[in-house]
Protein backbone atom coordinates (compact mmCIF):
# COMPACT_ATOMS: atom_id res chain seq x y z
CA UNK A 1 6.15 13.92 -8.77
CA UNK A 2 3.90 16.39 -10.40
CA UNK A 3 3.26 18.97 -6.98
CA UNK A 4 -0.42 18.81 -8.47
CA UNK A 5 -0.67 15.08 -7.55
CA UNK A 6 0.13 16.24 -3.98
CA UNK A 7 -2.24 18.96 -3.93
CA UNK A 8 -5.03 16.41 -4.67
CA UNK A 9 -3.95 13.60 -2.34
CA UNK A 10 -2.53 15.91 0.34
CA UNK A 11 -4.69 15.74 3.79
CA UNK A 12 -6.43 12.39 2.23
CA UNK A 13 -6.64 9.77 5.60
CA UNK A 14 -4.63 6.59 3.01
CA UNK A 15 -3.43 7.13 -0.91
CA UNK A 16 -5.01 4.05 -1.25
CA UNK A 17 -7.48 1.22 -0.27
CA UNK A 18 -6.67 -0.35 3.07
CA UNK A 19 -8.44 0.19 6.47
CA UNK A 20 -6.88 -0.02 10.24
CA UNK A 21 -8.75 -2.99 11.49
CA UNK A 22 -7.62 -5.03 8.41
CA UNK A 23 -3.85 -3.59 9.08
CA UNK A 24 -4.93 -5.05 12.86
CA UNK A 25 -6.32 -8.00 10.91
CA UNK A 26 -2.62 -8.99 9.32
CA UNK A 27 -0.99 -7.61 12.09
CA UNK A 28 -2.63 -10.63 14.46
CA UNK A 29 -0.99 -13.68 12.00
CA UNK A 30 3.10 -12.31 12.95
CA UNK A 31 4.81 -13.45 16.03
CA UNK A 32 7.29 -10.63 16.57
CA UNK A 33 10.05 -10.79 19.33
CA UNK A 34 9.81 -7.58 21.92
CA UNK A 35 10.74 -4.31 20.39
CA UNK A 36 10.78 -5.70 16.94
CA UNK A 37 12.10 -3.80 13.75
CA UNK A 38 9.32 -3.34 11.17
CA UNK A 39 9.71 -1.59 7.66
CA UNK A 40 6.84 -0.18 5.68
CA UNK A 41 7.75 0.51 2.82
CA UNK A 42 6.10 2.69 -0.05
CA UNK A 43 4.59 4.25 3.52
CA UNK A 44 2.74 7.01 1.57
CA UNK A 45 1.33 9.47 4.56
CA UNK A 46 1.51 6.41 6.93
CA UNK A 47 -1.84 5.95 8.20
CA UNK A 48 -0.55 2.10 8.51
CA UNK A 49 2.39 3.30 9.83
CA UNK A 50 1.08 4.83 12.76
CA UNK A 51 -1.49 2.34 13.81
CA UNK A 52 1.36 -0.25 13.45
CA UNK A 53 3.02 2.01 16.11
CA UNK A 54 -0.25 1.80 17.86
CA UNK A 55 -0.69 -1.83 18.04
CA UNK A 56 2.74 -3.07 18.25
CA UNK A 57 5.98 -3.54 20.71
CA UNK A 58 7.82 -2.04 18.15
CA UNK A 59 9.94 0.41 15.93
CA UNK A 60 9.34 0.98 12.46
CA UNK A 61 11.26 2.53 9.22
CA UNK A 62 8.73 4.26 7.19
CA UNK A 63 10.46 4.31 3.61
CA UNK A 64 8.77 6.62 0.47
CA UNK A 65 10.11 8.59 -2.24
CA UNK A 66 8.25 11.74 -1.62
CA UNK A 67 9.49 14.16 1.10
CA UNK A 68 5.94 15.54 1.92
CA UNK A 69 4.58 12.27 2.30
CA UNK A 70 7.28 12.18 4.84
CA UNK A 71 7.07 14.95 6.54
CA UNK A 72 3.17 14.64 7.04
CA UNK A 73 3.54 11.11 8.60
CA UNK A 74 6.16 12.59 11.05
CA UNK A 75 4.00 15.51 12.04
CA UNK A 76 0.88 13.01 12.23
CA UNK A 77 2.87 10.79 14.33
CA UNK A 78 3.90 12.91 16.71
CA UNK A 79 -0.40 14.26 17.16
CA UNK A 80 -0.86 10.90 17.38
CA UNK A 81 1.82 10.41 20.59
CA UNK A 82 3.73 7.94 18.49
CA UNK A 83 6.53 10.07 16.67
CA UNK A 84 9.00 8.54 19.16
CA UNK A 85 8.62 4.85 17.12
CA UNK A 86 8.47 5.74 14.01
CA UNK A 87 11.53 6.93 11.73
CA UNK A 88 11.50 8.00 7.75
CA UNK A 89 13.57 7.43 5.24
CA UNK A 90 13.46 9.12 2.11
CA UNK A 91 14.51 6.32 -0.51
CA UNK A 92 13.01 4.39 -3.45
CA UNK A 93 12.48 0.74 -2.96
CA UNK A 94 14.14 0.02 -6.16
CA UNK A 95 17.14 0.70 -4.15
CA UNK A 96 16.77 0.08 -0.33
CA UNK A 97 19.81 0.53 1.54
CA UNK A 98 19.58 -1.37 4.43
CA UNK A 99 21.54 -4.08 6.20
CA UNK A 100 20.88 -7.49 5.56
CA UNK A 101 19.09 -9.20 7.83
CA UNK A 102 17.86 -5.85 9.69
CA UNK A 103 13.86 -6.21 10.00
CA UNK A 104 11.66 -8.76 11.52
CA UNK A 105 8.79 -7.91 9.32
CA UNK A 106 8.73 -6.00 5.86
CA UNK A 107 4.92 -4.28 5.33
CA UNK A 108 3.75 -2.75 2.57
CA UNK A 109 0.46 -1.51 1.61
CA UNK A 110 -0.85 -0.90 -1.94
CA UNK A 111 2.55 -0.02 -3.09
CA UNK A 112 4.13 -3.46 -3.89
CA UNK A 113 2.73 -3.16 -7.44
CA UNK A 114 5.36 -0.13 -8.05
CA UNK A 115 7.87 -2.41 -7.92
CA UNK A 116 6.24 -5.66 -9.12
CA UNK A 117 5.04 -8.43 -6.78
CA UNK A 118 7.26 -10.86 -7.74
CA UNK A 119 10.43 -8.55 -7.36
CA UNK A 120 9.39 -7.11 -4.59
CA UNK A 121 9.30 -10.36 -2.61
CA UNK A 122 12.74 -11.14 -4.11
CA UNK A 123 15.12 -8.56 -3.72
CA UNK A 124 12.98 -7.47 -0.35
CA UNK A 125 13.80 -10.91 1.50
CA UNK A 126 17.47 -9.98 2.24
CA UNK A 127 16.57 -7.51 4.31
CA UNK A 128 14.58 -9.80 6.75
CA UNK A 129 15.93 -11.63 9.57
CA UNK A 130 15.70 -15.22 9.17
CA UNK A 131 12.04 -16.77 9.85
CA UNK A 132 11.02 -12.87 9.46
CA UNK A 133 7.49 -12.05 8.35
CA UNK A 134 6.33 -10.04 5.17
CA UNK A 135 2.66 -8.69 4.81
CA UNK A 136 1.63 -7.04 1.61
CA UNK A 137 -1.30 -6.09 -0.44
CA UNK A 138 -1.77 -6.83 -3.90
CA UNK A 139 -4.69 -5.84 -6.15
CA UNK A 140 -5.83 -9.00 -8.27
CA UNK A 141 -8.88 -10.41 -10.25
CA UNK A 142 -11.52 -11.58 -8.47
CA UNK A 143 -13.44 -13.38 -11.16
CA UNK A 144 -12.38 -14.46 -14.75
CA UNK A 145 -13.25 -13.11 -17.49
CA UNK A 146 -14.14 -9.30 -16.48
CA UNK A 147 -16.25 -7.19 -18.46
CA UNK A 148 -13.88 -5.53 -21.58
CA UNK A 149 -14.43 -2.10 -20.01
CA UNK A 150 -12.13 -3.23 -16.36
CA UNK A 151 -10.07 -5.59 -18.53
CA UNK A 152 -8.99 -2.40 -20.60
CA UNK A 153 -8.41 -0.41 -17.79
CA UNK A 154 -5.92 -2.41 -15.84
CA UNK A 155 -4.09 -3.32 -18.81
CA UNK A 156 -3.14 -0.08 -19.26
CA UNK A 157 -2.70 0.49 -15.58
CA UNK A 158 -1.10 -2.81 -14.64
CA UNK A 159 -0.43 -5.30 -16.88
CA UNK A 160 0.62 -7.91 -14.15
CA UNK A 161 -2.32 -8.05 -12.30
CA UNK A 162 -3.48 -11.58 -11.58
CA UNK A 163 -5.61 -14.35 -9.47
CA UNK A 164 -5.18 -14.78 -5.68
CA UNK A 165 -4.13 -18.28 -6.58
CA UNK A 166 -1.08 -16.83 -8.85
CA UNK A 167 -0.11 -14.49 -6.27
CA UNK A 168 0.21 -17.17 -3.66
CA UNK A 169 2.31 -19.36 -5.67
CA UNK A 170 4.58 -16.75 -6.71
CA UNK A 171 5.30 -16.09 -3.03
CA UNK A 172 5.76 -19.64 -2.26
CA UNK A 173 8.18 -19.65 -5.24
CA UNK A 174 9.88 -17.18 -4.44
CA UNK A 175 10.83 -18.69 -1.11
CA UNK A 176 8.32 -18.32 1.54
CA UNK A 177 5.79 -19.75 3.78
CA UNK A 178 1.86 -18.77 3.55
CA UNK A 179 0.60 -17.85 6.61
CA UNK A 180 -2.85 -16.54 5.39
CA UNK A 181 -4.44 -14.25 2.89
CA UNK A 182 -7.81 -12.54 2.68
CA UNK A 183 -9.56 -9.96 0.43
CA UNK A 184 -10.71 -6.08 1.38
CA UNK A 185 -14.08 -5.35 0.98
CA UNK A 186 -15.07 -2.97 -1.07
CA UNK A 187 -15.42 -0.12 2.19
CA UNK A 188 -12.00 -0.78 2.53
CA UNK A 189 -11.59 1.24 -0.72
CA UNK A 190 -14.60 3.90 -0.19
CA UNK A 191 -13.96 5.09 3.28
CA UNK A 192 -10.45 6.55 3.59
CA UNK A 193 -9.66 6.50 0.03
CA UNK A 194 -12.18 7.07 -2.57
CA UNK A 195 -14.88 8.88 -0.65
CA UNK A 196 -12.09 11.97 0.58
CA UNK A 197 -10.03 11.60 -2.98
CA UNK A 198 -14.00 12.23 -4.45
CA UNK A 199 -14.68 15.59 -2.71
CA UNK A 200 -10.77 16.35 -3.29
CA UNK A 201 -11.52 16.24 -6.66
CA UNK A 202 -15.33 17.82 -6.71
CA UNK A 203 -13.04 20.79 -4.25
CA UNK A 204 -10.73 21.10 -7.71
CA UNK A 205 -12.22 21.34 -10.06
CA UNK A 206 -13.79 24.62 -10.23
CA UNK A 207 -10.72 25.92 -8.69
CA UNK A 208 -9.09 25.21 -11.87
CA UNK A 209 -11.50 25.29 -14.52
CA UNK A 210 -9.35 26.53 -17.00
CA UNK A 211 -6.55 24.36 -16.73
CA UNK A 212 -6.57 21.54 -19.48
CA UNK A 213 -3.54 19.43 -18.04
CA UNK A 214 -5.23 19.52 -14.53
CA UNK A 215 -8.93 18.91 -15.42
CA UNK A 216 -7.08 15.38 -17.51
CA UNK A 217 -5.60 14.31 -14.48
CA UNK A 218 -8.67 14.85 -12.59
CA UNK A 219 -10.59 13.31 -15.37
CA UNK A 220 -7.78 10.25 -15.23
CA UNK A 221 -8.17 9.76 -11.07
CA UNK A 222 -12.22 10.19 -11.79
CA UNK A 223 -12.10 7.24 -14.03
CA UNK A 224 -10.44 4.98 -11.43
CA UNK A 225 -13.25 5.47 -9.32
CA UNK A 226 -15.59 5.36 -11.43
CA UNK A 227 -14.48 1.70 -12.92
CA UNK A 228 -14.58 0.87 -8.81
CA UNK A 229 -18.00 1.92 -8.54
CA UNK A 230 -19.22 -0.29 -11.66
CA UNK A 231 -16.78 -3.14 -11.55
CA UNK A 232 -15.87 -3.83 -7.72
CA UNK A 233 -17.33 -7.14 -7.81
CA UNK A 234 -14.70 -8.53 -10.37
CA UNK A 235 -11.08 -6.81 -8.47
CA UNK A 236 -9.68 -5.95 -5.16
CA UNK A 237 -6.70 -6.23 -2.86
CA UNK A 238 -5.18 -9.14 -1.33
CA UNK A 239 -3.62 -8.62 2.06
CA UNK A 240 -1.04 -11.71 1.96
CA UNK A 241 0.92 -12.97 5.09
CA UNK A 242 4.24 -14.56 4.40
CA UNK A 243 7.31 -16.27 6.78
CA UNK A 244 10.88 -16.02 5.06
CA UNK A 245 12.00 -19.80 4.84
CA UNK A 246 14.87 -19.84 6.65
């Protein structure tokens, strides 16, 4: 990962939309045996993580691919008096290595998408006991036919994205059980993600004024918010709820 990325993210409460009571929110549709085993994958700095510890009777495998997300999830942890519950793992979820059948519940956060939603769900399930729960968020359209300005956008960004209804029957098909879905409000991106990641970037940018390669990327993360702040209305996230059949 370019280390400027980090500099701009670093000290940000979530690296992307998603708020604790709607992590609470999912949370409340699993039935998880006592000290259940819960992976988060694509954990980022773990804000989900740690109110999972929180909120819980559990332990939980916080996966990324970036060491310094890592490392400031375990030092946040342990402020927050839950370091004890919580374990990293520095590893790519293309390649999980993991026991079958090792976690009650798979989460994941806004980060599904690196993987694809479809494959995630596949090649994820193995590692869930039987009956086990998965709870993800997904970004998808919220209305047809979006203005061409957001259409353009997120197919460059993401080509898969798609409708709540697609999402849900690719989970069904790819063996699972709905237990419920719902959609984050638009605070749910502003608070903890795009309100901090904005003064990050108004913080930057004089600090490196006459650096063309950083001014595009802060140009690049500027235009993500700023299609947000015109187009909310028409995209969002979709926390789903899922039961392994079988």
């Amino acid at each position: 990962m370019d280390p400027f990325f980090f500099e701009i993210f670093k000290s940000l409460p979530r690296y992307g939309p998603g708020d604790n009571k709607y992590t609470e929110r999912a949370f409340a549709k699993v039935r998880l045996p006592s000290k259940a085993k819960i992976l988060d994958v694509g954990c980022g700095s773990g804000m989900q993580s740690i109110h999972l510890a929180k909120i819980a009777d559990a332990f939980i495998t916080a996966v990324d691919k970036y060491q310094p997300y890592l490392d400031e999830l375990e030092n946040n942890a342990g402020k927050k008096g839950v370091g004890n519950r919580i374990t990293t793992s520095l590893q790519d979820m293309f390649k999980l290595n993991f026991q079958p059948s090792s976690f009650d519940l798979i989460w994941s956060e806004g980060a599904i998408y690196i993987i694809g939603f479809e494959k995630g769900l596949t090649e994820w399930k193995r590692f869930l006991k039987p009956n086990g729960f998965i709870a993800v968020s997904e970004v998808c359209w919220l209305k047809d036919n979006p203005p061409q300005e957001v259409y353009e956008f997120w197919r460059q960004e993401y080509p898969a994205i798609s409708t709540i209804d697609s999402l849900v029957q690719t989970a069904i098909n790819a063996g699972y059980s709905l237990i419920d879905h719902f959609t984050l409000p638009q605070s749910a991106w502003w608070d903890d993600y795009y309100l901090p990641l904005q003064n990050r970037i108004d913080i930057l940018r004089p600090q490196h004024q006459n650096d063309f390669s950083k001014q595009s990327v802060l140009d690049m993360i500027q235009h993500e918010i700023d299609i947000f702040r015109n187009y909310s209305e028409y995209y969002s996230y979709e926390f789903i709820i899922l039961q392994k059949s079988g």
